[in-house]
N, C-alpha and C. Protein backbone atom coordinates (compact mmCIF):
# COMPACT_ATOMS: atom_id res chain seq x y z
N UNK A 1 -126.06 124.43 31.17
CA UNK A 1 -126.59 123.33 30.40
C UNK A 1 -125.92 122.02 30.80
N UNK A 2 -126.67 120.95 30.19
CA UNK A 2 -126.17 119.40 30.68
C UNK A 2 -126.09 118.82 29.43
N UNK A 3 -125.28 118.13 28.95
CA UNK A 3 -125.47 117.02 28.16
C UNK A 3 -124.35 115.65 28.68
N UNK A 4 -125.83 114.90 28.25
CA UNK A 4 -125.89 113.50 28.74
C UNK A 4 -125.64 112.81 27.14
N UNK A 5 -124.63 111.85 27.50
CA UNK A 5 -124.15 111.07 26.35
C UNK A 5 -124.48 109.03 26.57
N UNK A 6 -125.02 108.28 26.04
CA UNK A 6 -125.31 107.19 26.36
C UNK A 6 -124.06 106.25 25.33
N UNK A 7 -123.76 105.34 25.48
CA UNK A 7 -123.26 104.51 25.19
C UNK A 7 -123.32 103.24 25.64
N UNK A 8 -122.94 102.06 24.64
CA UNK A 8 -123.14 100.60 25.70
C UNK A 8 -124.18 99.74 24.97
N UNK A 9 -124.77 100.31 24.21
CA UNK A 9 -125.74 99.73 23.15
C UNK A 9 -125.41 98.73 22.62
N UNK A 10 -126.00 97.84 22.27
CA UNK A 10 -125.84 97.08 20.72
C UNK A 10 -126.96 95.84 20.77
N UNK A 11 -126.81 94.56 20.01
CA UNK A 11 -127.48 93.50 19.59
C UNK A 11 -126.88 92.29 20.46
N UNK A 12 -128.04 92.08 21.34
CA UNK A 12 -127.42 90.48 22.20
C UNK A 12 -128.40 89.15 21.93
N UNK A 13 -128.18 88.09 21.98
CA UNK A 13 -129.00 86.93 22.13
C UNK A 13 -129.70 87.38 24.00
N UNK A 14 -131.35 86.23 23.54
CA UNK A 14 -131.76 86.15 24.63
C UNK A 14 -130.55 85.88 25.77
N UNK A 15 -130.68 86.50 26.80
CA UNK A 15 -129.61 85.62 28.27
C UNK A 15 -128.61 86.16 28.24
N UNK A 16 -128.43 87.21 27.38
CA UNK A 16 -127.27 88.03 27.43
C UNK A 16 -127.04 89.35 28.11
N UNK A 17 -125.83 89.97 28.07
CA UNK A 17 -125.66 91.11 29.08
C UNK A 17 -125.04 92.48 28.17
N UNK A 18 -125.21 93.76 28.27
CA UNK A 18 -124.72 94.10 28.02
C UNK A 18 -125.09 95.46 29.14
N UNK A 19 -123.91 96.64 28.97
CA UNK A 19 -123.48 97.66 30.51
C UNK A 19 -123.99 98.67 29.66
N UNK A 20 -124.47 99.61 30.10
CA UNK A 20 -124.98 100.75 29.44
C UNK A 20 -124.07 101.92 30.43
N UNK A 21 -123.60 103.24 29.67
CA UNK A 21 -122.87 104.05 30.47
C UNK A 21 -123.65 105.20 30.04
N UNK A 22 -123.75 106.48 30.78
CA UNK A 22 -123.90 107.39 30.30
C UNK A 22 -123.16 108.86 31.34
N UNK A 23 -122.48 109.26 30.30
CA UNK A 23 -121.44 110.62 31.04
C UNK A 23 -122.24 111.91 30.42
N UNK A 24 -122.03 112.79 31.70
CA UNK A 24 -122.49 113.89 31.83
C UNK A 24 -121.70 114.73 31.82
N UNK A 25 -122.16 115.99 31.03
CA UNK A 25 -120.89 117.22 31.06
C UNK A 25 -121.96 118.31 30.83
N UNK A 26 -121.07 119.46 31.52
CA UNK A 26 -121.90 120.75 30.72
C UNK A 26 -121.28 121.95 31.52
N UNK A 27 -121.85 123.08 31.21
CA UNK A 27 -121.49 124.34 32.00
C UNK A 27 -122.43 124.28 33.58
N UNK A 28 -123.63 123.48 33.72
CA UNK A 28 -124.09 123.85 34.95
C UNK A 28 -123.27 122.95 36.09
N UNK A 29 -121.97 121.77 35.59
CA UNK A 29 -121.56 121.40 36.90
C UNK A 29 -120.56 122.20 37.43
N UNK A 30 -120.66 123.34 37.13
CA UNK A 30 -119.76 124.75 37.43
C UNK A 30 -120.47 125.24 39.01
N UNK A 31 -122.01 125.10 39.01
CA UNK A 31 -122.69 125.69 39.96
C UNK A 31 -123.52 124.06 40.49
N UNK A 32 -123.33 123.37 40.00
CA UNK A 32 -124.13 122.23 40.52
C UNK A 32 -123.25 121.16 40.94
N UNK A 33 -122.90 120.06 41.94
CA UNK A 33 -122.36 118.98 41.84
C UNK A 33 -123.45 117.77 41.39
N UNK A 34 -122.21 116.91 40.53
CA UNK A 34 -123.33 115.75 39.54
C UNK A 34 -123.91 114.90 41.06
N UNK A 35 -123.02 115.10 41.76
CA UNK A 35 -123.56 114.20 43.70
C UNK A 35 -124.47 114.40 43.70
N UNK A 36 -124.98 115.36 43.42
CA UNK A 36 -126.22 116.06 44.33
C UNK A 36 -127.67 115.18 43.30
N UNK A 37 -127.52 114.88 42.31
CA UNK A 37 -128.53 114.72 40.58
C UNK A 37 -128.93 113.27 41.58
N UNK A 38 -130.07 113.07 40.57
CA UNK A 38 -131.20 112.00 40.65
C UNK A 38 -131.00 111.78 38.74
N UNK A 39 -130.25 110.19 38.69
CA UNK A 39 -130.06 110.19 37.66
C UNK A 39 -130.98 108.81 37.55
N UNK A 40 -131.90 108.53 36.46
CA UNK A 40 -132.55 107.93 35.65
C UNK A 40 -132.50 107.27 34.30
N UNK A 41 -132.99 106.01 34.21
CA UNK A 41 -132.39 105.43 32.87
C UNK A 41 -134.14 105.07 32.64
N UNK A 42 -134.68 105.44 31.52
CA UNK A 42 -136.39 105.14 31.05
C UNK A 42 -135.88 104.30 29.34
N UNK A 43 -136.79 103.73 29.01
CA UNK A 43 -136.44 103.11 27.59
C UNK A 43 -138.10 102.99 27.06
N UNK A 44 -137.63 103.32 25.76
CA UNK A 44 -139.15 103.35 24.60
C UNK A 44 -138.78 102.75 23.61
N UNK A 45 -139.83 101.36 23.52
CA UNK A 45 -139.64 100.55 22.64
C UNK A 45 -140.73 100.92 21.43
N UNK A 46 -140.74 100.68 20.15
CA UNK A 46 -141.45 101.01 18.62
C UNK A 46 -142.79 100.63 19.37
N UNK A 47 -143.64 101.78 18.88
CA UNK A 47 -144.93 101.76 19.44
C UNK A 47 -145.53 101.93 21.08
N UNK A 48 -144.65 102.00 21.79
CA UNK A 48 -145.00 102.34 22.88
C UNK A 48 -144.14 104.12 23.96
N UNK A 49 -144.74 103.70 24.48
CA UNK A 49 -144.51 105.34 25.60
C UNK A 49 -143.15 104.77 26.44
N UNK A 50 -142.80 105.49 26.62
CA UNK A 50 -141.49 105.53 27.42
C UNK A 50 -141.68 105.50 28.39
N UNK A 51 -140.87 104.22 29.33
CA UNK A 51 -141.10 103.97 30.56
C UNK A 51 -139.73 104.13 31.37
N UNK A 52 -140.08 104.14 32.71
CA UNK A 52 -138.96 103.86 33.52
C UNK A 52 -138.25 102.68 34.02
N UNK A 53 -137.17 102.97 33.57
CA UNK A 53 -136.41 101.26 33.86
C UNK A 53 -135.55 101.19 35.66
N UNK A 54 -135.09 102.38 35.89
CA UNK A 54 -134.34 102.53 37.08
C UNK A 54 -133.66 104.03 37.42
N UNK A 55 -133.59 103.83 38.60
CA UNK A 55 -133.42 105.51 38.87
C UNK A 55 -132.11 105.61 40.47
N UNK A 56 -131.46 106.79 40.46
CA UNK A 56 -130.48 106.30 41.76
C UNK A 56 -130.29 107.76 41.89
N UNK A 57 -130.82 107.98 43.49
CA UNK A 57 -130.62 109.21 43.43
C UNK A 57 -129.30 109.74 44.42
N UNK A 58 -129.04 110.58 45.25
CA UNK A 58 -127.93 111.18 45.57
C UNK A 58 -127.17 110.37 46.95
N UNK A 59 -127.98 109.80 47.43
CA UNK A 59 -128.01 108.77 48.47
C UNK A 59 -127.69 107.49 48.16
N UNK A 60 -127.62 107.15 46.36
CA UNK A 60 -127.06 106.15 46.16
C UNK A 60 -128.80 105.24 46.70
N UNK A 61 -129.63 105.76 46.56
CA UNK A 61 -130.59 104.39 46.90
C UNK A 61 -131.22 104.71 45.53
N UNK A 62 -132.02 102.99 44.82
CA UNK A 62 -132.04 103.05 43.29
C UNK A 62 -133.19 102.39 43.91
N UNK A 63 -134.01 102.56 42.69
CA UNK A 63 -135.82 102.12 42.45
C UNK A 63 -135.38 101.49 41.05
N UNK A 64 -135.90 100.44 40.42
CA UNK A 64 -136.25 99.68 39.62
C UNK A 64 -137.80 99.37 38.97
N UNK A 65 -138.12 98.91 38.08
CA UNK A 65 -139.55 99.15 37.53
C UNK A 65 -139.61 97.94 38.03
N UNK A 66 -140.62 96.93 37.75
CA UNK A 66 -140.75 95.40 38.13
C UNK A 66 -140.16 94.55 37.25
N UNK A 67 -140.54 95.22 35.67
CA UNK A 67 -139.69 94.26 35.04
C UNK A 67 -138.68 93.70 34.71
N UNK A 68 -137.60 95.12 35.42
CA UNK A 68 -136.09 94.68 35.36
C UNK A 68 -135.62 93.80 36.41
N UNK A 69 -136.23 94.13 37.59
CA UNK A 69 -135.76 93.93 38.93
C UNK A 69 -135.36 92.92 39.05
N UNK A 70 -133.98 92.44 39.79
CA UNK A 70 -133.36 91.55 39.70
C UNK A 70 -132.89 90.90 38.36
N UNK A 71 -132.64 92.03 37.35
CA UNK A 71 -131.62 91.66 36.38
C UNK A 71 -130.72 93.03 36.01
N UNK A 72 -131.61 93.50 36.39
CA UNK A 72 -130.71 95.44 36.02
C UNK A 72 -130.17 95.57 37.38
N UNK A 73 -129.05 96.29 37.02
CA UNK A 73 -128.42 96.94 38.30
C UNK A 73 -128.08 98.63 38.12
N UNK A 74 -128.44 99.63 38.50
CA UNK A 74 -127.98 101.01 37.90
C UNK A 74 -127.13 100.93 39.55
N UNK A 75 -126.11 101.98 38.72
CA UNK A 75 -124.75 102.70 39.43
C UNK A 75 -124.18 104.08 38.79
N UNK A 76 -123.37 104.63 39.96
CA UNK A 76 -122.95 105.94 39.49
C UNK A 76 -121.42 106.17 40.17
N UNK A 77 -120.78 106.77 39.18
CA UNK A 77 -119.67 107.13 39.44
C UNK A 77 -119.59 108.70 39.63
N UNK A 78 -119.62 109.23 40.74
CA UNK A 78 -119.81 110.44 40.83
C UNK A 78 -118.63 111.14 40.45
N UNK A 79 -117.01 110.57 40.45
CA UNK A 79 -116.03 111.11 40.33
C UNK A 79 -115.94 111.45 38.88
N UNK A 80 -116.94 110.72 38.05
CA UNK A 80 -116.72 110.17 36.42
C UNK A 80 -117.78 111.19 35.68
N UNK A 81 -118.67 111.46 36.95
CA UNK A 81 -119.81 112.14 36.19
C UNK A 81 -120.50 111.08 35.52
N UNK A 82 -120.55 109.30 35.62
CA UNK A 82 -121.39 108.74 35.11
C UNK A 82 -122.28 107.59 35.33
N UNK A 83 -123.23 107.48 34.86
CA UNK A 83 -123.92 106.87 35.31
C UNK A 83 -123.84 105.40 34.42
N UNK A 84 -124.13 104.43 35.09
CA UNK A 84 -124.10 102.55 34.90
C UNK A 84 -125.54 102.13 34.59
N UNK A 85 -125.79 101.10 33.55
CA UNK A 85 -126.74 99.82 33.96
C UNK A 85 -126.37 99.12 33.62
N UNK A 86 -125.96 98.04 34.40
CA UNK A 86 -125.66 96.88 34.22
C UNK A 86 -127.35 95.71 33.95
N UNK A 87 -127.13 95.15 32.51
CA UNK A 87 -128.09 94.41 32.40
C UNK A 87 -127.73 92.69 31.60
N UNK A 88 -128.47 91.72 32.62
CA UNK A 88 -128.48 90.76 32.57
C UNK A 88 -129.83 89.74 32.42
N UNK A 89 -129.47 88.64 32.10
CA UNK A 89 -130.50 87.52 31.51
C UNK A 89 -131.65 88.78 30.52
N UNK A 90 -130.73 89.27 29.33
CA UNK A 90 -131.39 90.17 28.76
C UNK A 90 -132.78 89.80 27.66
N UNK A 91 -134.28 89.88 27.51
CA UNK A 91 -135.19 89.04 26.80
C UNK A 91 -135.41 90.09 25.97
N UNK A 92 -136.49 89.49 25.01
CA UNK A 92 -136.45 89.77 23.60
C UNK A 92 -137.36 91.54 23.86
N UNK A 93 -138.12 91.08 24.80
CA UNK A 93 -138.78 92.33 25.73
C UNK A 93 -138.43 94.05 26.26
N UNK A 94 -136.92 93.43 26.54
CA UNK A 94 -136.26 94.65 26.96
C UNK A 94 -135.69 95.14 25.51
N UNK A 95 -136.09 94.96 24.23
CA UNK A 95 -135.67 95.80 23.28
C UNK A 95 -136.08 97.56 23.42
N UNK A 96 -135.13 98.04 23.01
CA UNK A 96 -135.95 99.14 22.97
C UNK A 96 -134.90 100.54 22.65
N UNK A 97 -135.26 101.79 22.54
CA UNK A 97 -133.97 102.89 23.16
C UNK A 97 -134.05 103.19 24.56
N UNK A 98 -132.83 103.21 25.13
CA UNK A 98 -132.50 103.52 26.17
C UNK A 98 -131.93 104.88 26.33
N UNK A 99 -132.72 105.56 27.53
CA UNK A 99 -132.41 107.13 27.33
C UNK A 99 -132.01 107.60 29.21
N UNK A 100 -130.46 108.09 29.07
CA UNK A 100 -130.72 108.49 30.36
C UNK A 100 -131.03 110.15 30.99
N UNK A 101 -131.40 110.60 32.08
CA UNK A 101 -131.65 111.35 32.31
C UNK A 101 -131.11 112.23 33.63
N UNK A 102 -131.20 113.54 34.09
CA UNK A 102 -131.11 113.94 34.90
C UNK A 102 -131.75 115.00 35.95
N UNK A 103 -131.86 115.09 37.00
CA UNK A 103 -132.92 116.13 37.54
C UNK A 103 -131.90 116.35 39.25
N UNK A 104 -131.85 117.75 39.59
CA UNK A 104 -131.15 117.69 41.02
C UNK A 104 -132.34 117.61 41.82
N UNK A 105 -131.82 117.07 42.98
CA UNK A 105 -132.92 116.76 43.77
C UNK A 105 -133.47 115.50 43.91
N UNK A 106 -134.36 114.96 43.72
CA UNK A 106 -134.85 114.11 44.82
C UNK A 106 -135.29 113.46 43.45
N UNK A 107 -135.46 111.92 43.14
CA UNK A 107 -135.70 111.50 42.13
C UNK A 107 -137.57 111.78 41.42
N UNK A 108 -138.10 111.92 40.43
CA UNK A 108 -139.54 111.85 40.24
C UNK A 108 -140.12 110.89 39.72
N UNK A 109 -141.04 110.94 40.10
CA UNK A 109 -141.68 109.44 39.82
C UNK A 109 -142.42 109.55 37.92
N UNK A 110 -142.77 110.90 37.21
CA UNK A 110 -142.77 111.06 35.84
C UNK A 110 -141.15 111.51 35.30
N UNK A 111 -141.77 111.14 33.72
CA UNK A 111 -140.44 111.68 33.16
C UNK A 111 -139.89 112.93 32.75
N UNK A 112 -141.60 113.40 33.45
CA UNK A 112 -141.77 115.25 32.96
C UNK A 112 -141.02 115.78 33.82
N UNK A 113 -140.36 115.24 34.95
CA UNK A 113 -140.12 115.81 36.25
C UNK A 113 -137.89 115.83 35.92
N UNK A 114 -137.64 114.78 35.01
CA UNK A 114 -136.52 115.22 34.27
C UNK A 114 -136.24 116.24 33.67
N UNK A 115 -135.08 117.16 33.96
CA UNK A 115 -134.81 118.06 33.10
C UNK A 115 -133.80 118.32 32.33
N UNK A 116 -132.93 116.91 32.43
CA UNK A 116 -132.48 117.10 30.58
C UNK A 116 -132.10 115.11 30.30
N UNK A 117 -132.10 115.35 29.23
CA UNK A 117 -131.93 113.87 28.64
C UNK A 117 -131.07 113.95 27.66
N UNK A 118 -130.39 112.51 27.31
CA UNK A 118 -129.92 112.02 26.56
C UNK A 118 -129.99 111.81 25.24
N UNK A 119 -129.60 111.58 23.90
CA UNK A 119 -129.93 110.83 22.79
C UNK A 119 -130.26 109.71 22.63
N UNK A 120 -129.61 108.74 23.82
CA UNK A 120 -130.58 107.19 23.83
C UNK A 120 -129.11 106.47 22.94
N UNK A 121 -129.51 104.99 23.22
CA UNK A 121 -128.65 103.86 22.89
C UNK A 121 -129.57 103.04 22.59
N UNK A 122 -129.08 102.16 21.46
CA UNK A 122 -130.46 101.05 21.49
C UNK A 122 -129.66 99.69 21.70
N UNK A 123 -130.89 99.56 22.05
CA UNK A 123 -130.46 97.84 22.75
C UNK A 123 -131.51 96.71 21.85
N UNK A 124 -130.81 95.63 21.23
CA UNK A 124 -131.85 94.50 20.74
C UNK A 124 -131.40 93.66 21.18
N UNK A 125 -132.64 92.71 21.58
CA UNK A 125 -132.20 91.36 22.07
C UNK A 125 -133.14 90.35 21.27
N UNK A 126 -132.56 89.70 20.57
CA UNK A 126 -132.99 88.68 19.99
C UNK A 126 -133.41 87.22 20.31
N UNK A 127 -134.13 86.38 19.99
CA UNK A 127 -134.36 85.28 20.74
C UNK A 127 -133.82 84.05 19.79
């Protein structure tokens, strides 16, 4: 098993920043290295479907949705088991929960293709 823990949450003014972390633990990094994972950060705001915000897979190369791009940055500490988003010039838009995820292998482009997730952090940004 995996569990993924999020932290980093809270309430910012428009233009603000705040780091989102999320550490991974469980019995499968016994038989798995976290190196090897395609880790993902998706966020679902009240009333809508959960989307993908950014993703970084074992190669260290990261995909971004459009709307973050060039204000989100995702990173991973493989020694830490954890995963980063760094987010900046934050708008009233990017409210939402933030949930991260994990899958070995090669990153997927649905969220069905994750196989385990987080509890989520919420993030508000106020204007």
């Amino acid at each position: 098993q995996v569990q993924l823990v999020e932290s980093g949450g809270g309430s910012v003014q428009t233009g603000g920043s705040l780091r989102l972390s999320c550490v991974a633990s469980g019995s499968a990094f016994r038989g798995y290295t976290y190196s090897a994972s395609c880790m993902g950060w998706w966020r679902q705001a009240p009333g809508k479907e959960r989307e993908g915000v950014a993703s970084i897979d074992s190669y260290s190369t990261t995909t971004y949705s459009d709307s973050v791009k060039g204000r989100f940055t995702v990173s991973r500490d493989n020694d830490e088991k954890t995963l980063y988003l760094q987010m900046n010039s934050l708008k009233p838009e990017d409210t939402a929960m933030y949930y991260c995820a994990l899958v070995w292998g090669s990153c997927p482009r649905e969220e069905g293709g994750f196989g385990y997730w987080g509890q989520g952090t919420q993030v508000t940004v106020s204007s």
